[in-house]
N, C-alpha and C. Protein backbone atom coordinates (compact mmCIF):
# COMPACT_ATOMS: atom_id res chain seq x y z
N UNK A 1 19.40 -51.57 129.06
CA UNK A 1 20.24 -52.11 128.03
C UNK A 1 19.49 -53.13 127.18
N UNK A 2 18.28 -53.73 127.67
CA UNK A 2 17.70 -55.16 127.24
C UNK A 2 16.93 -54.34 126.30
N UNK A 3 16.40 -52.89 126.44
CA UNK A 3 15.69 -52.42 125.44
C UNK A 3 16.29 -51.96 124.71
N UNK A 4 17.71 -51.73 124.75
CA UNK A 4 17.99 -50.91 123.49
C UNK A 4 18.51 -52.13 122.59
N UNK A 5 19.00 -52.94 122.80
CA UNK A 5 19.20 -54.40 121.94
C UNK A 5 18.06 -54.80 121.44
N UNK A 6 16.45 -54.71 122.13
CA UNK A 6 15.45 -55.22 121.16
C UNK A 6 15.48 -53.87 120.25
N UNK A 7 15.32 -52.93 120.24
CA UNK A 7 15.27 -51.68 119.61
C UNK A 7 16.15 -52.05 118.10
N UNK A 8 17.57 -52.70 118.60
CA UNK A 8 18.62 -52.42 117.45
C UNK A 8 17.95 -53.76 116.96
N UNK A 9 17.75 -54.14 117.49
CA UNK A 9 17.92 -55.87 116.85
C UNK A 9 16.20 -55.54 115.83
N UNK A 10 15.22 -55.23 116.66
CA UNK A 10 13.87 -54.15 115.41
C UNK A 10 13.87 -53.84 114.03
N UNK A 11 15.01 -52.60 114.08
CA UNK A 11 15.58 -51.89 113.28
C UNK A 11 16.32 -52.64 112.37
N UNK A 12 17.45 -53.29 112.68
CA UNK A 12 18.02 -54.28 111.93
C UNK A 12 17.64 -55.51 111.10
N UNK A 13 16.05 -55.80 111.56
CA UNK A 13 15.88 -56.66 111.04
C UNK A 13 14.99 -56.37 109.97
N UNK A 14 14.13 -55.19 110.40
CA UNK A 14 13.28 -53.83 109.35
C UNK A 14 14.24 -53.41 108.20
N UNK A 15 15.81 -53.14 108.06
CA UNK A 15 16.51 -52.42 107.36
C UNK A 15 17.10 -54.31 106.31
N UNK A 16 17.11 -55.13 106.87
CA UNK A 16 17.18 -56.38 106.41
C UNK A 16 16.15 -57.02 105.66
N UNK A 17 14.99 -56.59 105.46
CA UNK A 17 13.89 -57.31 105.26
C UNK A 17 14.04 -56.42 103.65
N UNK A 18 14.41 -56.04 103.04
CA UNK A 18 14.33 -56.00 101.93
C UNK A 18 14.96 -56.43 100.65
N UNK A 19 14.89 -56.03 99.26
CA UNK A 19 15.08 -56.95 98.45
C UNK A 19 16.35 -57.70 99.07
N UNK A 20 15.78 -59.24 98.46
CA UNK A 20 17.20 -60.17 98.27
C UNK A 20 18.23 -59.39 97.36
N UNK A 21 19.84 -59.80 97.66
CA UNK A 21 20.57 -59.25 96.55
C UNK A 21 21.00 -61.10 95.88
N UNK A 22 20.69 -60.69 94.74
CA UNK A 22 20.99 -62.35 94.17
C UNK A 22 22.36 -62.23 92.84
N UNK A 23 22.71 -63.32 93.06
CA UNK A 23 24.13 -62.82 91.99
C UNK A 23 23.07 -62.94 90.38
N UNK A 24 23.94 -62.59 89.87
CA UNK A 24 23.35 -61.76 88.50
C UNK A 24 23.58 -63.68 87.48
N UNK A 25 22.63 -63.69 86.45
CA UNK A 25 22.70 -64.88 85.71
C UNK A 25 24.05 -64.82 84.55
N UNK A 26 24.46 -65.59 83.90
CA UNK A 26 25.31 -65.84 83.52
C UNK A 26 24.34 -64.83 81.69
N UNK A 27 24.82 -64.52 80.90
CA UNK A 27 23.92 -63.44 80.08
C UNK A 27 24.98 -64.24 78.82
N UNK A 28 23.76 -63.67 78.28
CA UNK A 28 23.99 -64.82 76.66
C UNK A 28 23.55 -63.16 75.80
N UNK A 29 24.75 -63.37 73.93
CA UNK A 29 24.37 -62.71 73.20
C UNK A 29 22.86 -62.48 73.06
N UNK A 30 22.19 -61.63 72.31
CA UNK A 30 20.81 -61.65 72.02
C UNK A 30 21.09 -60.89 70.35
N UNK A 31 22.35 -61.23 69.63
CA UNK A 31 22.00 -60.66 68.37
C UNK A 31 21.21 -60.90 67.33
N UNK A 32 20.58 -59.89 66.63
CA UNK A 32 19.20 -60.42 65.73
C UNK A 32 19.80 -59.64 64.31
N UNK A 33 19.68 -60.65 63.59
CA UNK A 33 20.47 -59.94 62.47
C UNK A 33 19.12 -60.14 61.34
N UNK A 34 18.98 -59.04 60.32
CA UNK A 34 17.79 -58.45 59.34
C UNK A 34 17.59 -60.23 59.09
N UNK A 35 16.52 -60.16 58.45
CA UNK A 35 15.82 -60.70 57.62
C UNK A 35 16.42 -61.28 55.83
N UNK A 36 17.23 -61.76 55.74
CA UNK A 36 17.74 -62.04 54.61
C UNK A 36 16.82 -61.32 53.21
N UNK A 37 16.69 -60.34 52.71
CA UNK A 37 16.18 -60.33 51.59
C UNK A 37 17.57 -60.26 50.34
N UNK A 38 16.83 -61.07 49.51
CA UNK A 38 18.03 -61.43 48.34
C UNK A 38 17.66 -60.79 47.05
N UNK A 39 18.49 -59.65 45.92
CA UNK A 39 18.56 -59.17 45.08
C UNK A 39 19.29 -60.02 43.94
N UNK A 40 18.93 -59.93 43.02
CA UNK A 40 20.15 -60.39 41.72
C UNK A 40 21.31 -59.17 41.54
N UNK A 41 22.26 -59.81 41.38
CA UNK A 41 23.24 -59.23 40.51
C UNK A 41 23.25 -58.48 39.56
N UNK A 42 23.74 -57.42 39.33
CA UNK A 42 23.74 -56.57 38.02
C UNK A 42 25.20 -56.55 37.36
N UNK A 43 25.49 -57.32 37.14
CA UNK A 43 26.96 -56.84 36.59
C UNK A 43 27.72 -57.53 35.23
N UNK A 44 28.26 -57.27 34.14
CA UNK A 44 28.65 -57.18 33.25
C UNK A 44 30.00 -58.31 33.27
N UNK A 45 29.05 -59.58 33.78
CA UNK A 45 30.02 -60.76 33.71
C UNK A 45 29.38 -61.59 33.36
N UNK A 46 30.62 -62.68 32.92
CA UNK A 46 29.38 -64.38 32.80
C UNK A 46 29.09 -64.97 33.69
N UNK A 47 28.55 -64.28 34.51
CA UNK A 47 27.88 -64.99 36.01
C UNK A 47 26.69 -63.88 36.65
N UNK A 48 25.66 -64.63 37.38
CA UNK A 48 25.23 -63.66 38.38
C UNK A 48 24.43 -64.45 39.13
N UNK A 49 24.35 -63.69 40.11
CA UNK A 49 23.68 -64.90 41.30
C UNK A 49 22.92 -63.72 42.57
N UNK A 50 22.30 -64.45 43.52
CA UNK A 50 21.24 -63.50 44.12
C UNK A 50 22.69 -62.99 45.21
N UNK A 51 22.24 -62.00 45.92
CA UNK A 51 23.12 -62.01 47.58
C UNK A 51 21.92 -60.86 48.39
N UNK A 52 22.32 -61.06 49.73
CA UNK A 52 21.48 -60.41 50.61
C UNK A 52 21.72 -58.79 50.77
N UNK A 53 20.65 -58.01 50.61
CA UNK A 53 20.38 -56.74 49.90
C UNK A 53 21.46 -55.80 51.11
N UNK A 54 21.81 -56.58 52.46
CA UNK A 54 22.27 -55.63 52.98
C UNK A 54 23.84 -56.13 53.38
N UNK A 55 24.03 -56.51 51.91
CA UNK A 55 25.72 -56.74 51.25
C UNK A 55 25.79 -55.51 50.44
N UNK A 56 27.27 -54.87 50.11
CA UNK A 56 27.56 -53.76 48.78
C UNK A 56 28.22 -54.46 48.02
N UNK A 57 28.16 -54.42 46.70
CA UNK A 57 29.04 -55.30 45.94
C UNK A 57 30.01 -54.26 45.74
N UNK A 58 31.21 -54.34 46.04
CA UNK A 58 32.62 -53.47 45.59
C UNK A 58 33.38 -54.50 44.35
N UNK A 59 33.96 -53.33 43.39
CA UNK A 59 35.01 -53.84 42.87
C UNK A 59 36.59 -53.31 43.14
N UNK A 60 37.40 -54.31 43.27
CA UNK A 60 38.26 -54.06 44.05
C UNK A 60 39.38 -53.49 43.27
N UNK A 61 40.26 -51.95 43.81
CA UNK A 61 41.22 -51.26 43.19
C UNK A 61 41.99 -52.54 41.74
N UNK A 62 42.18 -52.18 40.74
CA UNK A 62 43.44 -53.08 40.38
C UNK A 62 43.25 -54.69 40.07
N UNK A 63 41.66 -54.92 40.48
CA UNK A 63 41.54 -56.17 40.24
C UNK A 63 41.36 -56.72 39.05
N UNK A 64 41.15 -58.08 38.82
CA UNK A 64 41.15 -58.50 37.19
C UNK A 64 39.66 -58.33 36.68
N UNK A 65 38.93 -57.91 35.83
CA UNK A 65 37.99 -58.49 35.67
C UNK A 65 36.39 -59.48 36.25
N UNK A 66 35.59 -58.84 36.53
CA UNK A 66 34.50 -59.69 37.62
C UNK A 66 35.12 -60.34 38.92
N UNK A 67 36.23 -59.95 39.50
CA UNK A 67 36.48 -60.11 40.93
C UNK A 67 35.77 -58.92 41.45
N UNK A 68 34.77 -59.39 42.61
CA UNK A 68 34.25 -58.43 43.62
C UNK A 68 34.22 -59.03 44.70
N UNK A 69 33.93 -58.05 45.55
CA UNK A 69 33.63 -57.91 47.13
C UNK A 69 31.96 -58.21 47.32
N UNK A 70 31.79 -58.63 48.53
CA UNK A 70 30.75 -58.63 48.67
C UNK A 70 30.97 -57.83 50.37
N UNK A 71 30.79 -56.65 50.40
CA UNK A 71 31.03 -56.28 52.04
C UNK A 71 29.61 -56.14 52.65
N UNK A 72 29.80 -56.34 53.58
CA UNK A 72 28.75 -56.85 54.88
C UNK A 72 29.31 -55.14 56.31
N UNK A 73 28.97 -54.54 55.61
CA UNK A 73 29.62 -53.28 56.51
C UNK A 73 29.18 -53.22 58.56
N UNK A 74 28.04 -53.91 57.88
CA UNK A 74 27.32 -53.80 59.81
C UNK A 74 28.05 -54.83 60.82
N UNK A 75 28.37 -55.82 59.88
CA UNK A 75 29.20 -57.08 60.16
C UNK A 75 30.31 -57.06 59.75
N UNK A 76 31.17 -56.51 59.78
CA UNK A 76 32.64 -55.75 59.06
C UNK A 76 33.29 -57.23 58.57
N UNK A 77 32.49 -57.44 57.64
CA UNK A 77 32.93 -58.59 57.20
C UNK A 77 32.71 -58.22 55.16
N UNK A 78 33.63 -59.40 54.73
CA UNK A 78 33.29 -59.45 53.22
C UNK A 78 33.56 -60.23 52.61
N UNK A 79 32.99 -61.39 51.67
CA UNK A 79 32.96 -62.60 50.59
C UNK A 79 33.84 -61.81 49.23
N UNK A 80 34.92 -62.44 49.46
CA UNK A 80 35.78 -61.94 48.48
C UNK A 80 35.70 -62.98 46.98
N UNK A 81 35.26 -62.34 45.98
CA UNK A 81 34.90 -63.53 44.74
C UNK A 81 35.64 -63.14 43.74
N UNK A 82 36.22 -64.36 42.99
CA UNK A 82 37.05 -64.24 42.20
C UNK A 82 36.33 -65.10 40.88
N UNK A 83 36.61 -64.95 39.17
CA UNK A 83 36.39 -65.72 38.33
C UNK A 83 37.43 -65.48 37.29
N UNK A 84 37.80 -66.83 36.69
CA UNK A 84 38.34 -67.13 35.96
C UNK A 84 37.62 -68.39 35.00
N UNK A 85 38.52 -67.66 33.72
CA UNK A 85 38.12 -68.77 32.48
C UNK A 85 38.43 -69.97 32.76
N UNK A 86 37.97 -71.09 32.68
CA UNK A 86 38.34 -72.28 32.30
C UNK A 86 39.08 -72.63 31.01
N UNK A 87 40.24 -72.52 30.71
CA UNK A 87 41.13 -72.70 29.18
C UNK A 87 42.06 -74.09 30.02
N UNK A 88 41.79 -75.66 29.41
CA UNK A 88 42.34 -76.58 29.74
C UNK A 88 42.80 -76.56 30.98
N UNK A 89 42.63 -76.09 32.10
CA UNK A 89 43.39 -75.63 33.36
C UNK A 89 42.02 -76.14 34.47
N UNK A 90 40.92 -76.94 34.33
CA UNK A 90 40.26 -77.33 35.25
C UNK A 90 40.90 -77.69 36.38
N UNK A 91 41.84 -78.47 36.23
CA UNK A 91 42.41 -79.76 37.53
C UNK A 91 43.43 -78.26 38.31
N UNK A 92 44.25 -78.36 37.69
CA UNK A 92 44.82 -77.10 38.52
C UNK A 92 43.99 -75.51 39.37
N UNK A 93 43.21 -75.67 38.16
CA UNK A 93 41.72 -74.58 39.04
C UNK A 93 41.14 -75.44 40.74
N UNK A 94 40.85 -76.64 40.25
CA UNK A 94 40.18 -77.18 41.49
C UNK A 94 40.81 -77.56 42.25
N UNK A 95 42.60 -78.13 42.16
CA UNK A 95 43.49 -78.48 43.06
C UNK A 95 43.65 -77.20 44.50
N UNK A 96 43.85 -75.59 43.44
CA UNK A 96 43.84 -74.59 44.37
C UNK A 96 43.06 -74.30 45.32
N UNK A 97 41.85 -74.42 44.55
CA UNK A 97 40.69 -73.95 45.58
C UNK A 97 40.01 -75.06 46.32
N UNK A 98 40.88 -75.98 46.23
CA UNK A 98 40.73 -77.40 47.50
C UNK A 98 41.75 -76.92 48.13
N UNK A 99 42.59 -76.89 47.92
CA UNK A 99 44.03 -76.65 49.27
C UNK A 99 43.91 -74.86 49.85
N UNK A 100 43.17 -74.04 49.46
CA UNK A 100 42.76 -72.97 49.85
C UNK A 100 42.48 -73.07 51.37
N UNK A 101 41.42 -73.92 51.41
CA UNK A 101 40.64 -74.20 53.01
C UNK A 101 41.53 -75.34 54.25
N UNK A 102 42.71 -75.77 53.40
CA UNK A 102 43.87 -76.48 54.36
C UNK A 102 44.66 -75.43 54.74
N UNK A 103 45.13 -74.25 54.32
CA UNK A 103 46.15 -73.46 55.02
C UNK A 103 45.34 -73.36 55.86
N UNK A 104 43.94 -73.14 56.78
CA UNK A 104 43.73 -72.45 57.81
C UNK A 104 43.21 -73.54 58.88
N UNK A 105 44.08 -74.71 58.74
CA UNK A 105 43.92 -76.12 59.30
C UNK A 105 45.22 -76.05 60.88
N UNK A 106 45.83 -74.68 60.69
CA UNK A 106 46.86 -74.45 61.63
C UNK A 106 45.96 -73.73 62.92
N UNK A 107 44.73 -73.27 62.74
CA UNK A 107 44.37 -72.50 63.81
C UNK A 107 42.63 -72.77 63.37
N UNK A 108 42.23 -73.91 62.64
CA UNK A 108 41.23 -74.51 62.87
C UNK A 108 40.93 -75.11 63.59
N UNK A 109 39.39 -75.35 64.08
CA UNK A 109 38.97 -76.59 64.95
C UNK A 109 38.82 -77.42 64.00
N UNK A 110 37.89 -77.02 63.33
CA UNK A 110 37.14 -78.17 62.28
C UNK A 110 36.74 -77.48 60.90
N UNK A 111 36.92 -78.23 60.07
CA UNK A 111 36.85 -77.88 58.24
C UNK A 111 35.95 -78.97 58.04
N UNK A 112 34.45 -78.73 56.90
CA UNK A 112 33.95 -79.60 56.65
C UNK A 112 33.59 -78.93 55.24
N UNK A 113 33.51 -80.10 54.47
CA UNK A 113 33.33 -79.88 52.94
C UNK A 113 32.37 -80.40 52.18
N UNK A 114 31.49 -79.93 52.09
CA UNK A 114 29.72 -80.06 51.26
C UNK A 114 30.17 -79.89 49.69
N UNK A 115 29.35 -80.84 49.03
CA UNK A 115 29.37 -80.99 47.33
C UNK A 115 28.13 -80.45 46.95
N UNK A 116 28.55 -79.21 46.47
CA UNK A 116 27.33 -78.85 45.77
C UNK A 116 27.21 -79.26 44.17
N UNK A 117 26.03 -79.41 43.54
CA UNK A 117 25.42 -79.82 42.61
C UNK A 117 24.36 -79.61 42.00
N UNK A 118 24.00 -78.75 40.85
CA UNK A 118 22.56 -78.38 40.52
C UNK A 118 22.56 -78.48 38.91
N UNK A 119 23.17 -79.85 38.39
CA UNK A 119 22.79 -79.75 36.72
C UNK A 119 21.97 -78.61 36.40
N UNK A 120 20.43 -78.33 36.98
CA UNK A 120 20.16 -77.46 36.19
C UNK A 120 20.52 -75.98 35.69
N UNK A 121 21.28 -75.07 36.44
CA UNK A 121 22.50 -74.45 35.73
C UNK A 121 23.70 -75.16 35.42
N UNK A 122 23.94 -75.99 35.60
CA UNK A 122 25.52 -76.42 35.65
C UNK A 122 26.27 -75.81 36.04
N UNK A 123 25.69 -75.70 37.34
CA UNK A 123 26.85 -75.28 38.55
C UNK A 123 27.12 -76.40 39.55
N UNK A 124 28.34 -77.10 39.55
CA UNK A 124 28.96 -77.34 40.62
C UNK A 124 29.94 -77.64 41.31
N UNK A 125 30.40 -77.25 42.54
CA UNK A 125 31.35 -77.17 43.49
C UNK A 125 31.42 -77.48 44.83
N UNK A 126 32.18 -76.85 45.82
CA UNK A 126 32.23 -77.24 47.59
C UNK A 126 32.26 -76.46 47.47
N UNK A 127 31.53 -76.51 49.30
CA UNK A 127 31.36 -75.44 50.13
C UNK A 127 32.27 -75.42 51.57
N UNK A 128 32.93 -75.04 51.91
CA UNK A 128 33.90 -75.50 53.37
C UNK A 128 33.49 -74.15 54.24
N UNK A 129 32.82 -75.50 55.68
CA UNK A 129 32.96 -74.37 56.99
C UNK A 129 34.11 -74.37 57.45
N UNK A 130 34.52 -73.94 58.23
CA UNK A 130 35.58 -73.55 58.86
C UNK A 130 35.28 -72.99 60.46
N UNK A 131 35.54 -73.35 61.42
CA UNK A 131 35.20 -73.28 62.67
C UNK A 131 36.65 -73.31 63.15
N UNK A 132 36.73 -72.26 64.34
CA UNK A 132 37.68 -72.02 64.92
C UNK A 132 37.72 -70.48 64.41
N UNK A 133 39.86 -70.50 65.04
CA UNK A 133 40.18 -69.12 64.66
C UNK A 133 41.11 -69.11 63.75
N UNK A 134 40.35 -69.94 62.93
CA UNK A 134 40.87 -69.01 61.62
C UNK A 134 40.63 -68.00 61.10
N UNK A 135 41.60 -67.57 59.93
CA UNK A 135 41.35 -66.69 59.21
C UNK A 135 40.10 -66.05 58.35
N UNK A 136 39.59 -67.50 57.67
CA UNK A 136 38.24 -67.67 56.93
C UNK A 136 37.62 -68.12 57.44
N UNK A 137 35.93 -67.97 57.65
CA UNK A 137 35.25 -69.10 58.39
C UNK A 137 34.43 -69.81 57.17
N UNK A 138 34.73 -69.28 55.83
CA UNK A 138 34.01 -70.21 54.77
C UNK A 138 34.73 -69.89 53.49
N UNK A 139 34.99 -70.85 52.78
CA UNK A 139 34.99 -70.53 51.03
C UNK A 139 34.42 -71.64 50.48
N UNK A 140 34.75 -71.12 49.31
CA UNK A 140 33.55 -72.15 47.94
C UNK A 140 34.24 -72.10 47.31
N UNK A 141 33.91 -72.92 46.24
CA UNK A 141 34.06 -72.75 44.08
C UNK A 141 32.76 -73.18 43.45
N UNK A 142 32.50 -72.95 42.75
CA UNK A 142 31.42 -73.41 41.63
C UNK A 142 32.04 -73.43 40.32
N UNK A 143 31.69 -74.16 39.50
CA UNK A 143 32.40 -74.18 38.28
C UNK A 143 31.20 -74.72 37.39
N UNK A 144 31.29 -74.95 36.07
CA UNK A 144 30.96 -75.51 34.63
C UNK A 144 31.01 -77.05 34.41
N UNK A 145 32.16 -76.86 34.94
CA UNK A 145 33.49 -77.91 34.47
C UNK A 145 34.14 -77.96 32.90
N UNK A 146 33.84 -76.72 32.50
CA UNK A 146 33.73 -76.18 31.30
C UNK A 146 34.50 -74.75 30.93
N UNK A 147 33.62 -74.02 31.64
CA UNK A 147 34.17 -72.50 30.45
C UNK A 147 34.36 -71.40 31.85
N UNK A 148 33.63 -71.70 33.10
CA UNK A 148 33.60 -71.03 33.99
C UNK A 148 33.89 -71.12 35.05
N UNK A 149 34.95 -70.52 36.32
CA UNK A 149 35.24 -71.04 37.66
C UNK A 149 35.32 -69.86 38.44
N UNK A 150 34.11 -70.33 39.96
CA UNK A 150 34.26 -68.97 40.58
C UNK A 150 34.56 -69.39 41.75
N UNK A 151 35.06 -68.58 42.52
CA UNK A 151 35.53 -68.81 44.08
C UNK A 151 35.08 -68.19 44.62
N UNK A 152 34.97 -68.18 46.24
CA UNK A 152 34.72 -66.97 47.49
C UNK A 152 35.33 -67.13 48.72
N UNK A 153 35.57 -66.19 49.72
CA UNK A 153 36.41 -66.75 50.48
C UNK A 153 35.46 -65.40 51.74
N UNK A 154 35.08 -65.91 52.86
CA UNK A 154 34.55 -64.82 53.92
C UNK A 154 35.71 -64.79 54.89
N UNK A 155 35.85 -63.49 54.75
CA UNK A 155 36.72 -62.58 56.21
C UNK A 155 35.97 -61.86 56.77
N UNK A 156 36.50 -61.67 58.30
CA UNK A 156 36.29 -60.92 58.76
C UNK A 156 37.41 -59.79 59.06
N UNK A 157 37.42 -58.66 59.10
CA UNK A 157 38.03 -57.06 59.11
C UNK A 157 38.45 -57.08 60.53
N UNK A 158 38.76 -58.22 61.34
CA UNK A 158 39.13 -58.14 62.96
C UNK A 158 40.07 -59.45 62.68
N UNK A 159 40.83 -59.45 64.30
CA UNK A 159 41.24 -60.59 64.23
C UNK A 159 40.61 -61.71 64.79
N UNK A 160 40.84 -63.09 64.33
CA UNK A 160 39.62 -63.91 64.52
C UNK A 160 39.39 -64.34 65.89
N UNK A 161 38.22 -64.19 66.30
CA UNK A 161 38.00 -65.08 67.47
C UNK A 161 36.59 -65.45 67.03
N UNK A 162 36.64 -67.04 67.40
CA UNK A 162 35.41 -67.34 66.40
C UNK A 162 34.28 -67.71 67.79
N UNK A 163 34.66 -67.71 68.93
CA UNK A 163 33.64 -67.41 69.92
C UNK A 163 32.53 -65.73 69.45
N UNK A 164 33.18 -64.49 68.81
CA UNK A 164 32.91 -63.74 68.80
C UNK A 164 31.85 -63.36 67.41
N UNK A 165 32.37 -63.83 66.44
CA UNK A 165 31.94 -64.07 65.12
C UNK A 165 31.41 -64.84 64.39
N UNK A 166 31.38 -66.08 65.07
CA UNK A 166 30.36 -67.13 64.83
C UNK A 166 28.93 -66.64 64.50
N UNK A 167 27.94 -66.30 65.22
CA UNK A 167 27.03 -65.82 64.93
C UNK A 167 26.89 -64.82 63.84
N UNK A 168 27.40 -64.10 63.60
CA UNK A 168 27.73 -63.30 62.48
C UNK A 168 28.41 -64.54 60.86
N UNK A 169 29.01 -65.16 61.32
CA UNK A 169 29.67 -65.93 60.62
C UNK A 169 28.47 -66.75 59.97
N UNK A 170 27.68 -67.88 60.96
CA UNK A 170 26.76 -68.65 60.33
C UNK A 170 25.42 -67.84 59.32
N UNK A 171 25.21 -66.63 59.53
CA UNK A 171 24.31 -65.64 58.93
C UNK A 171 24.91 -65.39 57.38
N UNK A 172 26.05 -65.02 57.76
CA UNK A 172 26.78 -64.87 56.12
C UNK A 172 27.07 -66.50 55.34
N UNK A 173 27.19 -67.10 56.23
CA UNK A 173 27.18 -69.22 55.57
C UNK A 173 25.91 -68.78 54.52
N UNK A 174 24.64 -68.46 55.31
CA UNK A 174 23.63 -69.19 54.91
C UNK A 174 23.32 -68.33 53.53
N UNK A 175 24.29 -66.99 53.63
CA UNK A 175 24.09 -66.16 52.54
C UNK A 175 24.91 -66.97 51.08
N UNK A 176 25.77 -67.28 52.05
CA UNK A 176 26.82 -68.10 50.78
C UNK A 176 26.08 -69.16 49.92
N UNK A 177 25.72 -69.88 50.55
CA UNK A 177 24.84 -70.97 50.47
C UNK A 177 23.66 -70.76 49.18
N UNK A 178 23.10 -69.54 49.59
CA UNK A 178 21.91 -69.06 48.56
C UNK A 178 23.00 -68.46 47.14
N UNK A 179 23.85 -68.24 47.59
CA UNK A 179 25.22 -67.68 46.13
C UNK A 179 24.83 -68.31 45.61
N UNK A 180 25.28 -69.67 45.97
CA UNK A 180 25.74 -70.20 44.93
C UNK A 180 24.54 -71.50 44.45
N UNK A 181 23.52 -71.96 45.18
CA UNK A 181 22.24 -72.20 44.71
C UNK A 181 21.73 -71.37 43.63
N UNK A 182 22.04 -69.76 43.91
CA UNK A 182 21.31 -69.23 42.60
C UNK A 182 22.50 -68.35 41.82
N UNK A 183 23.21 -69.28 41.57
CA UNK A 183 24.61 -69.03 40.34
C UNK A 183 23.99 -69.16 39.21
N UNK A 184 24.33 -68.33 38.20
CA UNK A 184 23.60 -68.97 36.93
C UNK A 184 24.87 -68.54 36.06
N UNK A 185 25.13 -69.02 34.83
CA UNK A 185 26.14 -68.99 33.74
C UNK A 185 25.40 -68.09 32.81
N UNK A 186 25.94 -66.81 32.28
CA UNK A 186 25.25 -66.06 30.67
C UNK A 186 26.05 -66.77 29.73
């Protein structure tokens, strides 16, 4: 009996001696999104500005005049842009598109609002992040203060969870960002 217990106890410890099983690490996204290359605008408005080549510019069914899309198809996302004339209506132009980025203060974490400024087109406006689950995770305006006012507003085509889209989200910021740096007025 004493040998067959060293025997098992042999065996058992031979069939034991291999790999450790170790619990698995806690695993983080690894998304790598292109290389920003930026195109100009082609389009038959008083505005144009660069965006990243692997945006489509749509114009949207029914819309007014130089409102487009900017869709982000890989990122089912899209910068929805709107322009309007400036005719005595500045303050009411900029009242809207300040209280734009408060409706989504119900299911925000945090809203922060950057002044952009570049006399040398005479473009300028805010920029608002938006963090959380909201609806938008960014809009803008740029304006003249004069003859021209444009807006943008980024969605995403899901419902929001901004654990999920964030990364995707800050990629299209930084696209926004270059918008409207290279806005120019015809």
């Amino acid at each position: 009996m004493k040998k067959i217990s060293i025997i098992l106890l042999i065996i058992a410890v031979s069939i034991s001696c291999k790999d450790e099983v170790l619990p698995k690490q806690k695993a983080f996204l690894d998304l790598e999104f292109p290389t920003a290359e930026y195109v100009e605008t082609n389009l038959s408005c008083p505005y144009s500005f660069e965006y990243n080549s692997i945006a489509k510019i749509v114009k949207p069914k029914g819309s007014r005049p130089c409102w487009i899309n900017l869709n982000y198809p890989k990122l089912n996302a899209s910068i929805f842009i709107t322009y309007q004339e400036v005719h005595n209506n500045l303050d009411s132009l900029l009242m809207d598109s300040q209280k734009l980025p408060l409706q989504h203060t119900i299911k925000a974490d945090y809203i922060e609002g950057d002044v952009y400024m570049n006399p040398e087109h005479k473009t300028y406006g805010m920029f608002y992040s938006i963090d959380g689950d909201a609806a938008s995770q960014a809009q803008f305006y740029v304006t003249d203060s004069v003859k021209h006012f444009v807006t943008g507003s980024l969605y995403f085509n899901q419902k929001p969870n901004f654990d999920s889209i964030m990364p995707a989200a800050s990629y299209i910021k930084s696209d926004i960002k270059r918008l409207m740096e290279s806005l120019k007025w015809r």
